[in-house]
C-alpha atoms as a PDB file:
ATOM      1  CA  UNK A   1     125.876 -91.295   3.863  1.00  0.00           C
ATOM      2  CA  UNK A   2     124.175 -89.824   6.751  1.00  0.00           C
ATOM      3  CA  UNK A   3     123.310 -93.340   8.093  1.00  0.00           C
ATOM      4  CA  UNK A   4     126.641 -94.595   7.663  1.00  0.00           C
ATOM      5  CA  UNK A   5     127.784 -91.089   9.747  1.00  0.00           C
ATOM      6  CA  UNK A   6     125.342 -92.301  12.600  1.00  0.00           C
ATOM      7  CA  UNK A   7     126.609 -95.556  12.080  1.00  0.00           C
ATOM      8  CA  UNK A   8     130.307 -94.722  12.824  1.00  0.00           C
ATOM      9  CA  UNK A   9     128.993 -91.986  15.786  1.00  0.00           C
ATOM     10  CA  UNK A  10     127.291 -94.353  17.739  1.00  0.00           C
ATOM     11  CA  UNK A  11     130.265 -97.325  17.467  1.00  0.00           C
ATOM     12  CA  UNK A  12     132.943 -94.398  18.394  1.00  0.00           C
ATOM     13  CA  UNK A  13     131.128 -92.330  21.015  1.00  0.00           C
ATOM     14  CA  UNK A  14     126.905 -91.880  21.585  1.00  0.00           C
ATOM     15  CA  UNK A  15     126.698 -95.882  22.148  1.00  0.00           C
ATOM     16  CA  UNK A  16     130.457 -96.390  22.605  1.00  0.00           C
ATOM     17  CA  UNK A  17     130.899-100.495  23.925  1.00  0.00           C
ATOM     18  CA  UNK A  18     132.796 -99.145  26.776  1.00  0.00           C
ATOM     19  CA  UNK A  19     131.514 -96.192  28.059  1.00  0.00           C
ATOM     20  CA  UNK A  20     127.598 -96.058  27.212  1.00  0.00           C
ATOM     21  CA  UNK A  21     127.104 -99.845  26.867  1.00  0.00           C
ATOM     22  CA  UNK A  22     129.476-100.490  29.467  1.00  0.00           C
ATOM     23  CA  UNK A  23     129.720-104.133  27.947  1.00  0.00           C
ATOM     24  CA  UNK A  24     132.944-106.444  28.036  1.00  0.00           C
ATOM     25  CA  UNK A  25     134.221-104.812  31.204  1.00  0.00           C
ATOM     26  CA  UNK A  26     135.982-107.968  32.489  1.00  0.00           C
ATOM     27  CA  UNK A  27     138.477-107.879  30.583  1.00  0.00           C
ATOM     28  CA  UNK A  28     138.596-104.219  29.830  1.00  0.00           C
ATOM     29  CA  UNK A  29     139.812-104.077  33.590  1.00  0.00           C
ATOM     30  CA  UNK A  30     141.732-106.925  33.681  1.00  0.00           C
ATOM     31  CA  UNK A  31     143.928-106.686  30.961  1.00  0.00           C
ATOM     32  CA  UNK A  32     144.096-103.056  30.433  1.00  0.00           C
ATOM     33  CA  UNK A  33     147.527-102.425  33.080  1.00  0.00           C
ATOM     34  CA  UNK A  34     149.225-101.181  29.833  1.00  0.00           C
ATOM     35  CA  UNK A  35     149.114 -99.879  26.450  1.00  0.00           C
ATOM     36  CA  UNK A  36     150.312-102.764  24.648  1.00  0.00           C
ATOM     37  CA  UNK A  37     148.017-105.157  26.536  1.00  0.00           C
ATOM     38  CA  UNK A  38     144.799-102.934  25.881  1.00  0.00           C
ATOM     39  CA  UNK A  39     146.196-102.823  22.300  1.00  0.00           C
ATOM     40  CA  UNK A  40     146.188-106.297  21.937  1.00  0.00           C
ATOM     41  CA  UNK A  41     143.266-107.537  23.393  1.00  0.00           C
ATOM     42  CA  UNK A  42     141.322-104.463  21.352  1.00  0.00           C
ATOM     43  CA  UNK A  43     142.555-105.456  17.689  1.00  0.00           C
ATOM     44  CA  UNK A  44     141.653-109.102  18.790  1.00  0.00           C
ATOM     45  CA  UNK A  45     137.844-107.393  19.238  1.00  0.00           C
ATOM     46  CA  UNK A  46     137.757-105.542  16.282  1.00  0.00           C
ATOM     47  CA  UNK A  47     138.709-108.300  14.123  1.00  0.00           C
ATOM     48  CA  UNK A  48     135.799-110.694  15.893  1.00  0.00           C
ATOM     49  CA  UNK A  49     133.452-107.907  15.855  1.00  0.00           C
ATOM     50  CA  UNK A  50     134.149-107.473  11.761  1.00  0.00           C
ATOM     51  CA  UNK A  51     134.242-110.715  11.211  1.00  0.00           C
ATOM     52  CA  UNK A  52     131.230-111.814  12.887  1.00  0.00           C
ATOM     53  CA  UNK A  53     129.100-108.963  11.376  1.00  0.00           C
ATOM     54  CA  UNK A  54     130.213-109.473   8.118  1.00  0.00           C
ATOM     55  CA  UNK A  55     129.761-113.455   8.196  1.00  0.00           C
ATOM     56  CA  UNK A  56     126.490-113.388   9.988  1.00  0.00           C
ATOM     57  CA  UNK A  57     125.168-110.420   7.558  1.00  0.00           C
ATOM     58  CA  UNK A  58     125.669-112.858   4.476  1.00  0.00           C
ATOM     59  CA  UNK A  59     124.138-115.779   5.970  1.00  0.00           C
ATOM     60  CA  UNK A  60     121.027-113.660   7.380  1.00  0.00           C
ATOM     61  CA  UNK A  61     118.536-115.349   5.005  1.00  0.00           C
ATOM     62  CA  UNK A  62     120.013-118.888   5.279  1.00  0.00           C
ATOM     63  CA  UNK A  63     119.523-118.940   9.006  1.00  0.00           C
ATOM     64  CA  UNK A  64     115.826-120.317  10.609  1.00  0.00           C
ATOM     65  CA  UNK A  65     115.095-118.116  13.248  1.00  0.00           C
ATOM     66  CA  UNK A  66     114.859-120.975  15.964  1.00  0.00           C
ATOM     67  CA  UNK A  67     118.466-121.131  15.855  1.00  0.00           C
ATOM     68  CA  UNK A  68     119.763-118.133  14.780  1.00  0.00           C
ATOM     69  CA  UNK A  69     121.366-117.161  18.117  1.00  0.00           C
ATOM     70  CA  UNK A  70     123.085-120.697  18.310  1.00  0.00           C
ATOM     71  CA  UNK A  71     124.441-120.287  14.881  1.00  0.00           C
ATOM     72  CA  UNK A  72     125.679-117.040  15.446  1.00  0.00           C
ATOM     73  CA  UNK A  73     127.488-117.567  18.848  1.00  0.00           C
ATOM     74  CA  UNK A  74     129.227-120.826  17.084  1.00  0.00           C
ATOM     75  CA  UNK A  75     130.621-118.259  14.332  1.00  0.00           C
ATOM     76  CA  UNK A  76     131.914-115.667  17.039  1.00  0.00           C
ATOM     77  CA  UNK A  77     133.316-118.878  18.419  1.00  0.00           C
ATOM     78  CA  UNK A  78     135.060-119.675  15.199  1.00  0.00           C
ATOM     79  CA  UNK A  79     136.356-116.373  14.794  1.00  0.00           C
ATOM     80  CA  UNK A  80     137.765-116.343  17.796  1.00  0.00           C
ATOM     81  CA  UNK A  81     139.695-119.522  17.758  1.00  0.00           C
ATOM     82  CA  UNK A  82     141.178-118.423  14.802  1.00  0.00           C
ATOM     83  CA  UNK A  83     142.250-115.605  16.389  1.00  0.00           C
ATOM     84  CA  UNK A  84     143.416-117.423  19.533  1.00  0.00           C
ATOM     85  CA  UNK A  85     145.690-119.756  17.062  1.00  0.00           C
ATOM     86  CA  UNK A  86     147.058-117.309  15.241  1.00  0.00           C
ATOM     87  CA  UNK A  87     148.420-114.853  18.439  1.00  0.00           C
ATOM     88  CA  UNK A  88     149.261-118.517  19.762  1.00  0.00           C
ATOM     89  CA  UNK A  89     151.474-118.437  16.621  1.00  0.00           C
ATOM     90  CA  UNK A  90     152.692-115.464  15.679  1.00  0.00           C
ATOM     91  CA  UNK A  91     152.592-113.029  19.022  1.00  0.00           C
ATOM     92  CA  UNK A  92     153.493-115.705  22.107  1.00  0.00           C
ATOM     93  CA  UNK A  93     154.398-113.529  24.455  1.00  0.00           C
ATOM     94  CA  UNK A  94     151.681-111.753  24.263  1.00  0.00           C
ATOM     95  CA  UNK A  95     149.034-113.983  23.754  1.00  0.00           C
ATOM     96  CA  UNK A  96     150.468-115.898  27.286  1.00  0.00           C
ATOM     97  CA  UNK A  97     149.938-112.243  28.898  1.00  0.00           C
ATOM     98  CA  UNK A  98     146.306-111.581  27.597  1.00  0.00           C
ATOM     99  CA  UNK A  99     145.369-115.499  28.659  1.00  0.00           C
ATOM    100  CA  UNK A 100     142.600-116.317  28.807  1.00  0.00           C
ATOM    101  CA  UNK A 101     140.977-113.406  28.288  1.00  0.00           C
ATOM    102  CA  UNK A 102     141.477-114.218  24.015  1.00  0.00           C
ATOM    103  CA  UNK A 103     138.579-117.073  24.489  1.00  0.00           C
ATOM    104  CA  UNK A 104     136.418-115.264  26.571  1.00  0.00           C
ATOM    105  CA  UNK A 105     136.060-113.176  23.665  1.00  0.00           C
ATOM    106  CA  UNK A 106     133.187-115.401  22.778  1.00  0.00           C
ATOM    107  CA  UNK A 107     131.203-114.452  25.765  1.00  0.00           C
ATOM    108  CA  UNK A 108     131.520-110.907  24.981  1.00  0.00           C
ATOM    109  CA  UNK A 109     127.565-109.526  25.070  1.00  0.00           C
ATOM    110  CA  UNK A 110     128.601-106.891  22.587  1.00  0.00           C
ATOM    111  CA  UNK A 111     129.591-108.979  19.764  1.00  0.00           C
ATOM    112  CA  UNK A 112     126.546-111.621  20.032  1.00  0.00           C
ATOM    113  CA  UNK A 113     124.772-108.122  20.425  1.00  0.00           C
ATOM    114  CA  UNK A 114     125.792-106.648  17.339  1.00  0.00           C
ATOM    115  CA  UNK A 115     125.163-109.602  15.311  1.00  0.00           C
ATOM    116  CA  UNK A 116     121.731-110.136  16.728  1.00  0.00           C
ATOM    117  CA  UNK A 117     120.914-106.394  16.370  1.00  0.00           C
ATOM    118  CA  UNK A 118     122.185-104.921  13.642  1.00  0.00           C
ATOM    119  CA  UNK A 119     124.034-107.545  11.014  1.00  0.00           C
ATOM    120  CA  UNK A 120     120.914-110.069  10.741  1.00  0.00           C
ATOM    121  CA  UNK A 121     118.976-107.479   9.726  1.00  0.00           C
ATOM    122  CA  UNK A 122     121.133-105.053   7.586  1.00  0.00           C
ATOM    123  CA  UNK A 123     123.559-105.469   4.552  1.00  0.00           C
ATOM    124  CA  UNK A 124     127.685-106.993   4.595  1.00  0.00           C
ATOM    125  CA  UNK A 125     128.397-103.177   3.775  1.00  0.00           C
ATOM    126  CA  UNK A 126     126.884-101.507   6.767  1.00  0.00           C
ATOM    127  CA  UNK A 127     127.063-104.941   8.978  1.00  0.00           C
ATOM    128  CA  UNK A 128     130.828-104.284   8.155  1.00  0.00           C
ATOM    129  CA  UNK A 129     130.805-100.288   9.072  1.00  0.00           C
ATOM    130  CA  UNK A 130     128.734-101.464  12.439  1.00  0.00           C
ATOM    131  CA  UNK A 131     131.811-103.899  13.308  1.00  0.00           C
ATOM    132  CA  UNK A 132     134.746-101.578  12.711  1.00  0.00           C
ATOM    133  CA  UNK A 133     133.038 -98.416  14.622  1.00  0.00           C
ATOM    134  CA  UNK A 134     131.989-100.360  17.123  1.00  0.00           C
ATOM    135  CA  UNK A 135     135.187-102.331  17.467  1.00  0.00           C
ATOM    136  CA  UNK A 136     137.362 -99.059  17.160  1.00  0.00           C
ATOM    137  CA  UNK A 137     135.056 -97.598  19.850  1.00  0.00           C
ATOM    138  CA  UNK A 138     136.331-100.340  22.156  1.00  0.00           C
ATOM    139  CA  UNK A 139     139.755-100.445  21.471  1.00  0.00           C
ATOM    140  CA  UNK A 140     140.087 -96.779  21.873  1.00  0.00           C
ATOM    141  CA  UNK A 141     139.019 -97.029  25.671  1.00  0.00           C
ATOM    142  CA  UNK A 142     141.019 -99.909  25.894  1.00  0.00           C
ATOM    143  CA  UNK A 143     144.580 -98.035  24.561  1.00  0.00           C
ATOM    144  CA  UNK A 144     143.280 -94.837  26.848  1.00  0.00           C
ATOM    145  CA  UNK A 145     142.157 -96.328  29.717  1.00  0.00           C
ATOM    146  CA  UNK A 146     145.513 -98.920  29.448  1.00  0.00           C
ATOM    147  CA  UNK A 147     147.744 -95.436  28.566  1.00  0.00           C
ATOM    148  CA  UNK A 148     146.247 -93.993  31.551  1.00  0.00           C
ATOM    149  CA  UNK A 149     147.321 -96.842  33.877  1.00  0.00           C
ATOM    150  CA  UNK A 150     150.454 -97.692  32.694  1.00  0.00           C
ATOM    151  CA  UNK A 151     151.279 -94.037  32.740  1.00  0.00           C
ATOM    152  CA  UNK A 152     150.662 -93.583  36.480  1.00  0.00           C
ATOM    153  CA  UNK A 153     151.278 -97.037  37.748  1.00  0.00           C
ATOM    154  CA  UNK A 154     154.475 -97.750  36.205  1.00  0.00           C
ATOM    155  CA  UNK A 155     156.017 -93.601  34.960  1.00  0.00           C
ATOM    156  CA  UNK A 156     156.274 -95.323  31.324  1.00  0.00           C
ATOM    157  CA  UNK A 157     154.052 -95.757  28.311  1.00  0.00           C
ATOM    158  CA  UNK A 158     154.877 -98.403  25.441  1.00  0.00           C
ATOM    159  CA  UNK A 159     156.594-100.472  27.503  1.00  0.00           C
ATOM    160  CA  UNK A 160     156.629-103.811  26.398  1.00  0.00           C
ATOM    161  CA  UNK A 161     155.831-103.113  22.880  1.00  0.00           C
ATOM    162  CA  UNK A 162     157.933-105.720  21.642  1.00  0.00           C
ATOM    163  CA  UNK A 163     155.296-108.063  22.517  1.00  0.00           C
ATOM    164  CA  UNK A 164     153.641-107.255  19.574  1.00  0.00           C
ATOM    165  CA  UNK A 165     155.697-105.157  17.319  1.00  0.00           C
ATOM    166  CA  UNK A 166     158.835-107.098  17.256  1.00  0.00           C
ATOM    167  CA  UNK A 167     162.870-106.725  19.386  1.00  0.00           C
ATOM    168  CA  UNK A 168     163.349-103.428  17.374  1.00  0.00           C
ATOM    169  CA  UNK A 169     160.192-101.547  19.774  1.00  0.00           C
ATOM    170  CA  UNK A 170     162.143-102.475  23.014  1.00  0.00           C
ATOM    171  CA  UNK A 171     163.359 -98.702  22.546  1.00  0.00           C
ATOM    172  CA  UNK A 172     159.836 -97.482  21.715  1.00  0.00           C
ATOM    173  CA  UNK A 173     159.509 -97.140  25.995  1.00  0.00           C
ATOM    174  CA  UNK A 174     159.379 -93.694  27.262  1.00  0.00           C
ATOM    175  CA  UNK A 175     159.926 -92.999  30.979  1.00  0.00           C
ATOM    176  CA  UNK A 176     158.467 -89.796  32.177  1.00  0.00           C
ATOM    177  CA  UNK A 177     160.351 -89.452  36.071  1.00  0.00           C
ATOM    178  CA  UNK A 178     163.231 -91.082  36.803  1.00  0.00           C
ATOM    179  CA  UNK A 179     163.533 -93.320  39.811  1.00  0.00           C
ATOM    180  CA  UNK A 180     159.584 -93.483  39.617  1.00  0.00           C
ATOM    181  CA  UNK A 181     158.774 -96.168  41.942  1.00  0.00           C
ATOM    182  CA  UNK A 182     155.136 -96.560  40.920  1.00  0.00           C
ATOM    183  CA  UNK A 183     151.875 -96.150  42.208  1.00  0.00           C
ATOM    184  CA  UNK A 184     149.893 -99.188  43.278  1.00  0.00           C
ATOM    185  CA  UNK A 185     146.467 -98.938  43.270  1.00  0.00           C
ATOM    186  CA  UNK A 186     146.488 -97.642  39.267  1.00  0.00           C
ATOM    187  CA  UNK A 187     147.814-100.954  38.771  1.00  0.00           C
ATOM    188  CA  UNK A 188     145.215-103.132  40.543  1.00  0.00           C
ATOM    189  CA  UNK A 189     141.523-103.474  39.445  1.00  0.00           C
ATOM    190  CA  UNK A 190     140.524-101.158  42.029  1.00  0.00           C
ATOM    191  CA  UNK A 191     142.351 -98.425  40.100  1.00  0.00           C
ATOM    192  CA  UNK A 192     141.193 -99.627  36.564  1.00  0.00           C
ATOM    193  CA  UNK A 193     137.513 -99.479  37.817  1.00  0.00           C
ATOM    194  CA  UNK A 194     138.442 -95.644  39.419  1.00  0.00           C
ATOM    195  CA  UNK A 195     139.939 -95.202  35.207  1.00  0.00           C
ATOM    196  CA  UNK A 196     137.029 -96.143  33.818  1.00  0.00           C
ATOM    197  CA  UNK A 197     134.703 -94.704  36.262  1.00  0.00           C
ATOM    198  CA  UNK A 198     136.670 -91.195  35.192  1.00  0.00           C
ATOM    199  CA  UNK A 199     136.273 -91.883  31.300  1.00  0.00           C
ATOM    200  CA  UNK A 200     132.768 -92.476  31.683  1.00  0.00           C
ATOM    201  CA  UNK A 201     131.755 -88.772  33.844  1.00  0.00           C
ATOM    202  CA  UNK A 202     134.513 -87.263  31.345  1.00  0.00           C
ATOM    203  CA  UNK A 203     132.156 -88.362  28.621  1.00  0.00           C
ATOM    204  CA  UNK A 204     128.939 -87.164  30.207  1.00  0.00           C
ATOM    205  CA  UNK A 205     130.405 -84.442  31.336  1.00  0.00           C
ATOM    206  CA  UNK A 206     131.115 -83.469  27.342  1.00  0.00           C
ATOM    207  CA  UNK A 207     127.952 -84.657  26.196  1.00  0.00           C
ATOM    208  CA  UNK A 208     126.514 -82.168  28.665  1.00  0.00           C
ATOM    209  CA  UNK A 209     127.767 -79.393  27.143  1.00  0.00           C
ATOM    210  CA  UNK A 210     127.339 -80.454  24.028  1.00  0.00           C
ATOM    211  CA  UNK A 211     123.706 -80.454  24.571  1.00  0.00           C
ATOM    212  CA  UNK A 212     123.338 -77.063  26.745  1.00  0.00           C
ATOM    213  CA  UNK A 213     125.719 -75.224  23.648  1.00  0.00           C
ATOM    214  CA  UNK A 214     122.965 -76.765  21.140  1.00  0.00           C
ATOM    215  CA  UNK A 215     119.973 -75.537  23.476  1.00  0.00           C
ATOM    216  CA  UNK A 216     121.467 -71.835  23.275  1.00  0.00           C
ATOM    217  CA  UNK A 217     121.569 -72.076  19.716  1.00  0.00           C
ATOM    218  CA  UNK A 218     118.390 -70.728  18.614  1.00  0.00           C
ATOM    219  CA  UNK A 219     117.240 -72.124  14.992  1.00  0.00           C
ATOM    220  CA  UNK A 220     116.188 -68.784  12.313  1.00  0.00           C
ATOM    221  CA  UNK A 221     113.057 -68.982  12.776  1.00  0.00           C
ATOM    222  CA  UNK A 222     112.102 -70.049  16.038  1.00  0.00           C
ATOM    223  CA  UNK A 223     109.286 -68.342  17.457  1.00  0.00           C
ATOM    224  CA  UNK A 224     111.644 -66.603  20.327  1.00  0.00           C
ATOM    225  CA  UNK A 225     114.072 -65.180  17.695  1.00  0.00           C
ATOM    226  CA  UNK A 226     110.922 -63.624  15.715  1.00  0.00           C
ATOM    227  CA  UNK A 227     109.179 -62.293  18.892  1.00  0.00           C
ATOM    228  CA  UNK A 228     112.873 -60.692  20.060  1.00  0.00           C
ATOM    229  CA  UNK A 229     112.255 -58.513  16.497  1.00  0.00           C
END
């Protein structure tokens, strides 16, 4: 259990895609101008990362090492065009917003990454734990980081959510000022580098204290604590 608790740590914050890694940033900028955009584009992630994991984790021993990376790349490739064909299906709208940042999925570094690192050498269960926290980790910077923009770019959050959740989440949009007449530069990739520039010091700046509060902490019996009595 502890292993599957350092598992889900590192894929949700100490080697977070996003903010540690700093992998996959193209289209974490590009896309990210609202919730429902950083939404979409991070489910379509999770699901490749989970899928990939969990495919290349039960075909780990069938795989020569020579090709191994080739194999793997034409699975996230698989995955993905699924994925593609399906949003092509089922969420148009959306799918013609995201563009072609869907396929480029393929070329994300973290997902070959994780396959190559972790699921060819570890079990579907924990390949599978790997995939979600990791996947998770990156869709949660996505939503924030898309919140964030769409928040002080446009004065509204969940706008166009009935891209992907249907005519009846047209009223889901909240408008915090009236008459807001936006604010450029959140909106442009200048402002979605300054976003995730912020996210990033926020996190050192936590993990910072984290650390100094642990330091203070003396363990019972340290050799300070028994030469203080």
């Amino acid at each position: 259990m502890n292993s599957l608790k350092n598992i889900v740590r590192d894929g949700l914050w100490t080697n977070n895609v996003g903010l540690v890694q700093v992998l996959g940033i193209c289209p974490l900028l590009a896309v990210t101008g609202t919730f429902v955009n950083g939404l979409g584009l991070g489910l379509a992630t999770l699901i490749t990362l989970v899928a990939s994991n969990v495919t290349v984790s039960m075909i780990r021993k069938l795989v020569r090492p020579e090709v191994r990376i080739p194999v793997f790349v034409l699975v996230i490739a698989s995955i993905v065009t699924i994925i593609e064909l399906s949003m092509s299906a089922w969420f148009y709208e959306l799918y013609k917003v995201l563009g072609i940042f869907i396929p480029l999925i393929v070329t994300n570094c973290s997902i070959i990454g994780r396959a190559e690192a972790f699921a060819s050498k570890n079990t579907v269960g924990r390949s599978f734990v790997d995939g979600f926290s990791m996947g998770l980790g990156f869709l949660l910077v996505l939503v924030t980081l898309g919140s964030l923009r769409e928040i002080i770019g446009h004065g509204t959050l969940f706008s166009h959510a009935h891209l992907m959740f249907g005519d009846a989440a047209r009223s889901m949009t909240i408008h915090f000022v009236s008459g807001y007449h936006g604010f450029l530069l959140a909106v442009l990739p200048p402002g979605a580098f300054i976003g995730l520039g912020l996210l990033i010091a926020m996190k050192n700046v936590i993990d910072k204290r984290k650390e100094a509060r642990s330091e203070v902490v003396q363990v019972p019996g340290d050799p300070a604590v028994q030469a203080a009595h």
